[in-house]
Protein backbone atom coordinates (compact mmCIF):
# COMPACT_ATOMS: atom_id res chain seq x y z
CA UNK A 1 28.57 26.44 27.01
CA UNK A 2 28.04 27.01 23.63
CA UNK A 3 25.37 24.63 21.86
CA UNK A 4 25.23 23.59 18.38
CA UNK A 5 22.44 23.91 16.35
CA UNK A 6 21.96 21.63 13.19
CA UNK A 7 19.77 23.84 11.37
CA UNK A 8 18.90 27.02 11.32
CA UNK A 9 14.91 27.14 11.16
CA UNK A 10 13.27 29.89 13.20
CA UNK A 11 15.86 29.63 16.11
CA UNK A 12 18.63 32.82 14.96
CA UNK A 13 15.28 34.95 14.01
CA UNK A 14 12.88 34.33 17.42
CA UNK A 15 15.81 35.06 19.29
CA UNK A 16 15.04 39.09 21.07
CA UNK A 17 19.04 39.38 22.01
CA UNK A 18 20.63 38.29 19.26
CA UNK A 19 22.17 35.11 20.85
CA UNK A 20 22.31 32.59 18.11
CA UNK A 21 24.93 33.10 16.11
CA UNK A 22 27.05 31.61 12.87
CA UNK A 23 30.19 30.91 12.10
CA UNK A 24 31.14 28.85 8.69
CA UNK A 25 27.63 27.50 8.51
CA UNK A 26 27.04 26.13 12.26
CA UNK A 27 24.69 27.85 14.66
CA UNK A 28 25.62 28.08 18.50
CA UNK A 29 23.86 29.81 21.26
CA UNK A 30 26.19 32.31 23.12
CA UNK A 31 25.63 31.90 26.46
CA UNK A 32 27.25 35.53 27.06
CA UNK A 33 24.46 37.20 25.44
CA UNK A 34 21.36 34.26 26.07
CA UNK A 35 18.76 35.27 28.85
CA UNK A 36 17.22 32.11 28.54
CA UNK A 37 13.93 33.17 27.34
CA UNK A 38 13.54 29.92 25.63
CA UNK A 39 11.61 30.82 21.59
CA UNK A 40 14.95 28.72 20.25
CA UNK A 41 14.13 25.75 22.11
CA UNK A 42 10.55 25.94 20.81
CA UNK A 43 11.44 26.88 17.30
CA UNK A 44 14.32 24.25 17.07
CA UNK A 45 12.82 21.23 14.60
CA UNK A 46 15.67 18.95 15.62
CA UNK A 47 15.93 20.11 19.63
CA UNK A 48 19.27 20.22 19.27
CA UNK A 49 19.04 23.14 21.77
CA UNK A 50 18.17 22.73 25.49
CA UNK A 51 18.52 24.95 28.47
CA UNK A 52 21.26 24.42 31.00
CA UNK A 53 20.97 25.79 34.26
CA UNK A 54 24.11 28.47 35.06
CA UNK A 55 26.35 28.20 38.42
CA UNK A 56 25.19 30.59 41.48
CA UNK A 57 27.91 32.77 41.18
CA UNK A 58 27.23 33.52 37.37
CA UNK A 59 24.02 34.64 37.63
CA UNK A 60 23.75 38.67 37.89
CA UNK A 61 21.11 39.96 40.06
CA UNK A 62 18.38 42.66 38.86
CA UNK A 63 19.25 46.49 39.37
CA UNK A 64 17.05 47.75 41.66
CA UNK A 65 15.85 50.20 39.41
CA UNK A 66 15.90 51.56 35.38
CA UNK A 67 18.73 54.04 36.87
CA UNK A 68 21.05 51.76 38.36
CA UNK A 69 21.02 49.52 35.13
CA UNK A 70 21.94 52.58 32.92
CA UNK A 71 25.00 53.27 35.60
CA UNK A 72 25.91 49.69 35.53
CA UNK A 73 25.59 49.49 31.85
CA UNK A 74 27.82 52.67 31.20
CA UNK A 75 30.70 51.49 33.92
CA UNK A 76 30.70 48.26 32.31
CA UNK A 77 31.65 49.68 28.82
CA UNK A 78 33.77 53.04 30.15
CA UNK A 79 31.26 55.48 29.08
CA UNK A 80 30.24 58.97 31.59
CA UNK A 81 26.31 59.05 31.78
CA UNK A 82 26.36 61.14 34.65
CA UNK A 83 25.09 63.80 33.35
CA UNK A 84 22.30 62.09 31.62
CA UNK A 85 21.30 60.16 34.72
CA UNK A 86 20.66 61.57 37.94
CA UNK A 87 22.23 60.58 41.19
């Protein structure tokens, strides 16, 4: 869920993932992109952000390793890394 953020303050520039956003003025947190770090929430003068826990099944697991994110990464978005990544 996307939440709404009354002003702007430090929240859009702590965040390391880009996941505040604007549209026409209003700031919302795209839970897509947010990792839940948290420097919005304690940046926000008006709290008018708060953490909300995501379902079981949404939540992605680690990659075992650097390699496996890099394959996971480049299957996700159609691009051929194999010969930049061994097997």
């Amino acid at each position: 869920m996307e939440n709404r953020i009354r002003e702007k303050a430090l929240a859009d520039e702590r965040c390391q993932v880009g996941a505040v956003e604007t549209s026409d003025g209003v700031y919302r947190v795209n839970s897509e992109r947010c990792i839940g770090f948290g420097l919005c929430i304690s940046t926000c003068p008006t709290e008018a952000i708060r953490m909300e826990r995501r379902s079981p099944e949404s939540i992605v697991a680690p990659p075992h390793t650097e390699y496996d994110w890099y394959r996971e990464r480049a299957r996700i978005r159609g691009i051929d890394y194999s010969k930049y990544i061994p097997d």
